[in-house]
Protein backbone atom coordinates (compact mmCIF):
# COMPACT_ATOMS: atom_id res chain seq x y z
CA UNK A 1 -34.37 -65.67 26.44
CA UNK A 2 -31.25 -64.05 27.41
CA UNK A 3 -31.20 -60.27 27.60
CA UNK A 4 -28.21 -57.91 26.67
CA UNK A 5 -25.93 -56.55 29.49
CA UNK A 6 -26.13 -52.77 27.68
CA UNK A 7 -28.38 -50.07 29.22
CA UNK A 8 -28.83 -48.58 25.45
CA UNK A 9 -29.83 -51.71 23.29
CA UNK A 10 -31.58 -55.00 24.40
CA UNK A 11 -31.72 -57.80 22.36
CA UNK A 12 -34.12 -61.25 22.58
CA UNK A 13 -32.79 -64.91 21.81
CA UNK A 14 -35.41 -67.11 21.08
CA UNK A 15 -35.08 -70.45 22.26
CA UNK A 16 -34.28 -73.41 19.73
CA UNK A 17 -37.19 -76.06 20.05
CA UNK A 18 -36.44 -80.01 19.44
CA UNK A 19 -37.67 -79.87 16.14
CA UNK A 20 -35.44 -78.73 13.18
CA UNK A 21 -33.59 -75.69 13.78
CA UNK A 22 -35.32 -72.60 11.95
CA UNK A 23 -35.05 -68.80 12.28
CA UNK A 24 -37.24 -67.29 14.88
CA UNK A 25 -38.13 -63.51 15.24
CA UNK A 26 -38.51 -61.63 17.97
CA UNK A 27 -39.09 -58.06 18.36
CA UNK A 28 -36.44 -55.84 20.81
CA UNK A 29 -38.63 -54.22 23.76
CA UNK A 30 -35.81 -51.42 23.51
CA UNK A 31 -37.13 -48.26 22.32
CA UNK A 32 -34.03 -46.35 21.65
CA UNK A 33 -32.98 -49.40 18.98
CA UNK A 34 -34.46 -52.11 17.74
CA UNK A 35 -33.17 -55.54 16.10
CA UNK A 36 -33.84 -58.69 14.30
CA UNK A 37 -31.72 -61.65 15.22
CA UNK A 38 -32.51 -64.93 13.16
CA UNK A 39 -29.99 -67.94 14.47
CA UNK A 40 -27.65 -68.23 11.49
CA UNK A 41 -24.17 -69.29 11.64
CA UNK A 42 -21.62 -66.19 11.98
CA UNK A 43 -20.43 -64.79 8.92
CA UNK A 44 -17.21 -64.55 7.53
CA UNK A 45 -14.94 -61.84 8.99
CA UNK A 46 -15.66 -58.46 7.57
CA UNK A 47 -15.92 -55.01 8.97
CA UNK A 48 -18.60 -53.92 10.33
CA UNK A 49 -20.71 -50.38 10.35
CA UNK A 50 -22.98 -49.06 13.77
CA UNK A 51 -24.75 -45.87 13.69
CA UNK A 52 -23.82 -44.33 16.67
CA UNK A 53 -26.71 -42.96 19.51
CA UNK A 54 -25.09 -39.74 19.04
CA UNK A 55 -25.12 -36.76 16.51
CA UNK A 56 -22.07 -37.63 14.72
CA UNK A 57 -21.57 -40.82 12.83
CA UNK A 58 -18.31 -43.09 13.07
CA UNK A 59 -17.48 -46.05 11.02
CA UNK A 60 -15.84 -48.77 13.16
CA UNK A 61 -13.98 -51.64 11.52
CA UNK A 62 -14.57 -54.61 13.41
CA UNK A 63 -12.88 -58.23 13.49
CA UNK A 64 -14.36 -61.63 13.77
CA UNK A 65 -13.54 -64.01 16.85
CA UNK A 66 -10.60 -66.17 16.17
CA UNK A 67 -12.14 -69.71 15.24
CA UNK A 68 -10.78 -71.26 18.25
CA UNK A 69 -13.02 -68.96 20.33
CA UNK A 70 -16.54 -70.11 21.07
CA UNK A 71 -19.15 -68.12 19.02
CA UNK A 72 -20.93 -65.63 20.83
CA UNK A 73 -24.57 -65.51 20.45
CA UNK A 74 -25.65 -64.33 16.47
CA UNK A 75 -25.35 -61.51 14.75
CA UNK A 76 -28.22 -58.51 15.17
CA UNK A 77 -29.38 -57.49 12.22
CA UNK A 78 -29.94 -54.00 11.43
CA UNK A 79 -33.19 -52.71 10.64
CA UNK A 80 -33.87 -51.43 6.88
CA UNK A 81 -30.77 -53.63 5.90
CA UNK A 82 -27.67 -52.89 6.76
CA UNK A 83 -24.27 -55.07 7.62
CA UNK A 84 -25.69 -57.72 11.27
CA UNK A 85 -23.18 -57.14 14.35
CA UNK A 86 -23.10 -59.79 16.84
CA UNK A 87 -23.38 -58.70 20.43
CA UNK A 88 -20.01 -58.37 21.56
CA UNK A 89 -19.45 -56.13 18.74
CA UNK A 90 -22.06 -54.12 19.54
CA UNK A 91 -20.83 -54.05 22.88
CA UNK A 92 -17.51 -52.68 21.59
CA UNK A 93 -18.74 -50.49 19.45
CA UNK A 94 -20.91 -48.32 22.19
CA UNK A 95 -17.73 -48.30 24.32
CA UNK A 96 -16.12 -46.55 21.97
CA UNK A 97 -18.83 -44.59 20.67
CA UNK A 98 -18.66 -43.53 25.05
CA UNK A 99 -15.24 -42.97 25.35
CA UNK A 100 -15.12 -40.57 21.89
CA UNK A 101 -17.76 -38.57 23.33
CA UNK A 102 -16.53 -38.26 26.73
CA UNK A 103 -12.77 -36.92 25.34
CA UNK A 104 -14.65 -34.31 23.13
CA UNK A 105 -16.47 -32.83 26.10
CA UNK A 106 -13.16 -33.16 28.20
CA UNK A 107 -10.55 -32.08 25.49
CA UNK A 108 -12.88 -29.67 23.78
CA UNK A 109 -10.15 -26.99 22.06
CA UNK A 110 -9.93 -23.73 23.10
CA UNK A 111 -11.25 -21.56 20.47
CA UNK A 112 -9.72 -17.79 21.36
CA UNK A 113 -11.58 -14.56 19.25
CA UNK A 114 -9.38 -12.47 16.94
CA UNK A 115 -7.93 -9.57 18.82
CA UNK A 116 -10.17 -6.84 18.57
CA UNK A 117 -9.34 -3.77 15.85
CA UNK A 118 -9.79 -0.18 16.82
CA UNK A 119 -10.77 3.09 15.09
CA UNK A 120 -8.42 4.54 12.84
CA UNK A 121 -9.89 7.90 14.17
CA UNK A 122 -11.39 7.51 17.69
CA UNK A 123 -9.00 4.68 18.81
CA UNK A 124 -12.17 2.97 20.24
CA UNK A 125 -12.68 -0.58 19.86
CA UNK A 126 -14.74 -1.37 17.10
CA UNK A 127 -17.89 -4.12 17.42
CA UNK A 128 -18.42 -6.76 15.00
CA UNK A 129 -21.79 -5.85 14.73
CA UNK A 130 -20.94 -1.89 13.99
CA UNK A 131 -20.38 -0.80 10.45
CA UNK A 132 -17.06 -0.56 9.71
CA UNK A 133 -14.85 1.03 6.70
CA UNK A 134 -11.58 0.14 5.51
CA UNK A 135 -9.23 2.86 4.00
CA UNK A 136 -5.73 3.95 3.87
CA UNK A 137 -5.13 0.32 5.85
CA UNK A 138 -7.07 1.58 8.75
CA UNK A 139 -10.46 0.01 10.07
CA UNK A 140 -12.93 3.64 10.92
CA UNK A 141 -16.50 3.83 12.09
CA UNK A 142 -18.83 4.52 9.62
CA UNK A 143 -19.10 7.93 11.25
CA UNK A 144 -15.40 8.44 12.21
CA UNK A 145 -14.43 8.19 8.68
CA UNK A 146 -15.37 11.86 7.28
CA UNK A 147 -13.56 14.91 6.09
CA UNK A 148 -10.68 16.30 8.28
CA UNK A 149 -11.68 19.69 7.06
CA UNK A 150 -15.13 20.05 7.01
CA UNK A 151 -16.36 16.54 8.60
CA UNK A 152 -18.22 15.64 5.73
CA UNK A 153 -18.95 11.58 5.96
CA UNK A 154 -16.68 10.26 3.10
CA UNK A 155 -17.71 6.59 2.81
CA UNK A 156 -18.37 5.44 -0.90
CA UNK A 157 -16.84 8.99 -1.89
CA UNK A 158 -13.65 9.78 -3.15
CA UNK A 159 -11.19 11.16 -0.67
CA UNK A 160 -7.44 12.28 -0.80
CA UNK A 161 -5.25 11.01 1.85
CA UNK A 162 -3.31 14.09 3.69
CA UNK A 163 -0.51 12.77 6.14
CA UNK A 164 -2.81 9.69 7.43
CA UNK A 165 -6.39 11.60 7.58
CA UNK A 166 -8.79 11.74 4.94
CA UNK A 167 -10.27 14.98 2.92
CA UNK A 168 -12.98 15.44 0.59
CA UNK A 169 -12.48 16.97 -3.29
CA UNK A 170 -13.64 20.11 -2.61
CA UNK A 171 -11.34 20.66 0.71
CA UNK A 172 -8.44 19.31 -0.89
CA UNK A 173 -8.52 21.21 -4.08
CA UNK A 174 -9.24 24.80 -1.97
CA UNK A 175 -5.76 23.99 0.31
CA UNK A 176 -3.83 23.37 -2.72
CA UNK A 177 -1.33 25.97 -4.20
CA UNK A 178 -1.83 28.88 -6.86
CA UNK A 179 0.51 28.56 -9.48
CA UNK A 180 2.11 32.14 -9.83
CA UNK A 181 2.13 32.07 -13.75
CA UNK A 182 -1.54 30.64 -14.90
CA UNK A 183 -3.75 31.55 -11.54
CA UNK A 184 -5.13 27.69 -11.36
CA UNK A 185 -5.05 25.14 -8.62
CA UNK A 186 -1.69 23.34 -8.92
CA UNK A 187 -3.12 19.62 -8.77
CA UNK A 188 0.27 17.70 -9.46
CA UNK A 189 4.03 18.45 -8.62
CA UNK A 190 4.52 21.69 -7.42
CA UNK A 191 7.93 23.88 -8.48
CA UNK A 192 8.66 26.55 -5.76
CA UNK A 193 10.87 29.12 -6.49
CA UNK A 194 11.85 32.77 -5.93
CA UNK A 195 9.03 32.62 -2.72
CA UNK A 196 6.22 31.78 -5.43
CA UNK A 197 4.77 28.15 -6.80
CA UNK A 198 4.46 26.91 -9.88
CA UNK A 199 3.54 24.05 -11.80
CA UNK A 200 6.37 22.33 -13.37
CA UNK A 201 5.35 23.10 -17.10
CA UNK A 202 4.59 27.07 -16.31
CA UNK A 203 8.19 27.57 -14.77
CA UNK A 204 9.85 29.27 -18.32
CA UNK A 205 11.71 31.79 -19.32
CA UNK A 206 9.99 35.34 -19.43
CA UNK A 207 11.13 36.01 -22.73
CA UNK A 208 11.80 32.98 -24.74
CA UNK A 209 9.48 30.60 -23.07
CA UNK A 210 12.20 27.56 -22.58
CA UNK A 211 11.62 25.58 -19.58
CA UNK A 212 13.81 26.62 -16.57
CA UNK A 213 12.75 23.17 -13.95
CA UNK A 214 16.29 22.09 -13.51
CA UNK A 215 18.18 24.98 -15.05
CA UNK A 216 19.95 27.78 -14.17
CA UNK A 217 17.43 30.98 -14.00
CA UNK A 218 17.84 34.72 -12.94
CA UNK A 219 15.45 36.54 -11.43
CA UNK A 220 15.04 40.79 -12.38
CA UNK A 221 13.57 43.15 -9.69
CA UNK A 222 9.69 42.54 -10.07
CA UNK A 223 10.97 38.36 -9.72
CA UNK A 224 10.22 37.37 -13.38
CA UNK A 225 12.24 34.50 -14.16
CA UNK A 226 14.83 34.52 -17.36
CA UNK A 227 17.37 32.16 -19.01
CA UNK A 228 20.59 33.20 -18.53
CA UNK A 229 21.34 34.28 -21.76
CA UNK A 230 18.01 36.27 -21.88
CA UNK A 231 18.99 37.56 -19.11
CA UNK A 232 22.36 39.10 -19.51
CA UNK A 233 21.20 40.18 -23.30
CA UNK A 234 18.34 42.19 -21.95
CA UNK A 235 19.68 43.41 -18.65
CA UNK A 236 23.72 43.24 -18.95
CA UNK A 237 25.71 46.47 -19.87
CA UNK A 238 26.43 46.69 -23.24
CA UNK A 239 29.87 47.37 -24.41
CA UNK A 240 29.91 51.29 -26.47
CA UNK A 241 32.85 49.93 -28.46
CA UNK A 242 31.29 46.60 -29.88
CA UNK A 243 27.62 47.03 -28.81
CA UNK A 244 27.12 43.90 -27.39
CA UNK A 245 25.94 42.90 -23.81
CA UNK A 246 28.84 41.54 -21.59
CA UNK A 247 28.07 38.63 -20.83
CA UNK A 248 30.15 35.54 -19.36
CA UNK A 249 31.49 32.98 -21.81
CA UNK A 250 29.82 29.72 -22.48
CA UNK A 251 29.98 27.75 -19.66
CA UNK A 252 31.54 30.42 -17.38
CA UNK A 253 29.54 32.30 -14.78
CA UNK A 254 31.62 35.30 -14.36
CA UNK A 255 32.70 37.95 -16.66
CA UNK A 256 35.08 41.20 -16.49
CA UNK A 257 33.17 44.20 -17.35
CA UNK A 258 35.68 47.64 -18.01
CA UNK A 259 34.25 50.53 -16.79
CA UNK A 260 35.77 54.16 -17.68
CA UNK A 261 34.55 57.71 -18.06
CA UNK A 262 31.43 56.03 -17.16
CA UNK A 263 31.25 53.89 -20.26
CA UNK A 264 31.39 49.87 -19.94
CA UNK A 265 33.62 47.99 -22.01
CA UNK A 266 34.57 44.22 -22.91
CA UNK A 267 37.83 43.57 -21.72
CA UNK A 268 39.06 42.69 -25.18
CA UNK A 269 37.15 45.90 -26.58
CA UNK A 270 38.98 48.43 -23.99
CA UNK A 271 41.52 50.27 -26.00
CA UNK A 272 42.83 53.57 -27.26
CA UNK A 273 40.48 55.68 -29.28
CA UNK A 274 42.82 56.46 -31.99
CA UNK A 275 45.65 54.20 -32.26
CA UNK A 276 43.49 50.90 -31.27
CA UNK A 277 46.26 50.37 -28.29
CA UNK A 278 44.87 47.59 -25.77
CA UNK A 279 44.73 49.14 -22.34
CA UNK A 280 45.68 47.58 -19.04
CA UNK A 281 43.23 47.88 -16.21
CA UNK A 282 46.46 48.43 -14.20
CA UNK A 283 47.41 52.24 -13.47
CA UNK A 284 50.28 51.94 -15.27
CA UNK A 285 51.95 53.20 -18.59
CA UNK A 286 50.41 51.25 -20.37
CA UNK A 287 46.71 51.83 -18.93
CA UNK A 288 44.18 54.53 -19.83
CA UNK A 289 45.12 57.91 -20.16
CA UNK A 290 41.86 60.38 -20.69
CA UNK A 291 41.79 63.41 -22.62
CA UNK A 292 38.67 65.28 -23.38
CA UNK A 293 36.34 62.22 -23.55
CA UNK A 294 38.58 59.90 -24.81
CA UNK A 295 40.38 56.89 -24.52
CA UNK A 296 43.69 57.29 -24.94
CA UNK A 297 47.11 55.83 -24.16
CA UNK A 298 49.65 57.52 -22.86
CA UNK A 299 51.34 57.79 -26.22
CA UNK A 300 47.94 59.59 -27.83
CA UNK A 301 47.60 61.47 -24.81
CA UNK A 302 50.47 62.97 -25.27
CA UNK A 303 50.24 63.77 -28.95
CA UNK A 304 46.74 65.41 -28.31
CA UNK A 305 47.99 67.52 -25.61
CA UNK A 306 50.61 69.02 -27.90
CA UNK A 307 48.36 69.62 -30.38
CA UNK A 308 46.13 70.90 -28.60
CA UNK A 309 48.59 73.49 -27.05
CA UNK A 310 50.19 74.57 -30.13
């Protein structure tokens, strides 16, 4: 009986007696594996399978001797069926099996943790085993994330985000603005103007009710907004000739307003009293020449003052 040079299998080959060869069996006194080896010839060249001693499996493809080589001793069947492996596969096999092993425990990689994620509030590192919320693509502690008004907690509640922090409903909707117009909470865009704030569909005209966001506006003394034309027709002088407010001309923003013995005129509408003379604005012959509430031009002026001494 010959026994196998490998510390972690032994195998037994039974002697062939003078009579007819026949199979023999022999059980392995190894108690970490155990084989059957009948004497057979050696089968054709095929790969072969090994469970390996450790916890991992590995399938090992394994060649035949050449047939000029001497035959090693048979193969070793497998318990429970299985492919046989001679010894010097075997052999082979458990080096390998050795040297795989041996590189994973030497050549292990280096497995390095995810750098650690701090509090959107606290800046302290946050554990993996803490609760944790995610919002406004910050990581907070369950208790860091609350209200930045009134610290209320604010996790699975809704929250407005204000510059980076988070703030409950109710906190939110007391800081926002007053809309000068309505009185209510201004929850959208807000239109400032004139030192007040509005919301964007209350900004109108005080007396025709046209919206004034983006238009030109005019403000009276108690800071009521108007249209210009609203404006000028209720607050412009009127002219006593015409009875019109002057006003600039479409798409003008000035106007020339004629003011004499107190009374405002157009510029077209500033003439003499009786003979319909335009006047200049220019001291000059041919401007306005008073008499007794009237005015005249020079020409009239001088009629009525001989008529009026005669």
């Amino acid at each position: 009986m010959m026994a196998s040079p490998s510390s972690s299998s032994s195998f037994n080959q039974p002697m062939k007696s003078p009579p007819p060869p026949q199979p023999k069996m022999m059980a392995s006194p190894s108690s970490s594996s155990s084989f059957n080896q009948p004497m057979k010839s050696p089968p054709p060249p095929q790969p072969k399978m090994m469970a390996s001693p450790s916890s991992s499996s590995f399938n090992q493809p394994m060649k035949s001797p050449p047939a000029a080589t001497p035959s090693p001793p048979g193969p070793v069947a497998i318990p429970g069926g299985g492919v046989p492996l001679n010894m010097r596969e075997v052999e082979e096999l458990e080096r390998m099996t050795n040297d795989f092993i041996r590189d994973m425990d030497t050549n292990a990689p280096v497995i390095t943790s995810p750098p650690t994620e701090m509090c959107g509030k606290c800046g302290e590192a946050l554990s993996r085993t803490q609760p944790a919320v995610r919002a406004m693509e910050k990581l907070f502690h369950s208790d860091c994330f609350c209200c930045l008004s009134c610290q209320r907690p604010l996790q699975g509640l809704q929250f407005y985000d204000r510059d980076g922090a988070p703030q409950c409903d109710d906190c939110y909707t007391s800081s926002l603005a007053v809309c000068s117009r309505c009185g209510e909470r201004i929850t959208d865009r807000v239109l400032k103007a004139v030192g007040q704030c509005f919301h964007s569909h209350c900004f109108r005209c005080s007396t025709c009710s046209c919206s004034l966001e983006g238009a030109p506006f005019i403000t009276d003394d108690n800071n009521n907004p108007y249209c210009v034309p609203d404006y000028h027709r209720r607050f412009s002088p009127q002219c006593v000739s015409c009875n019109e407010p002057i006003v600039p001309s479409p798409g003008s923003e000035e106007t020339v307003r004629v003011v004499a013995l107190d009374k405002n005129f157009h510029l077209k509408c500033y003439r003499c009293e009786d003979c319909a003379r335009p006047l200049s604005i220019e001291a000059d012959e041919n401007g306005c020449y008073p008499l007794d509430g009237k005015i005249l031009c020079m020409k009239c002026h001088t009629q009525r003052a001989k008529q009026a001494a005669q």
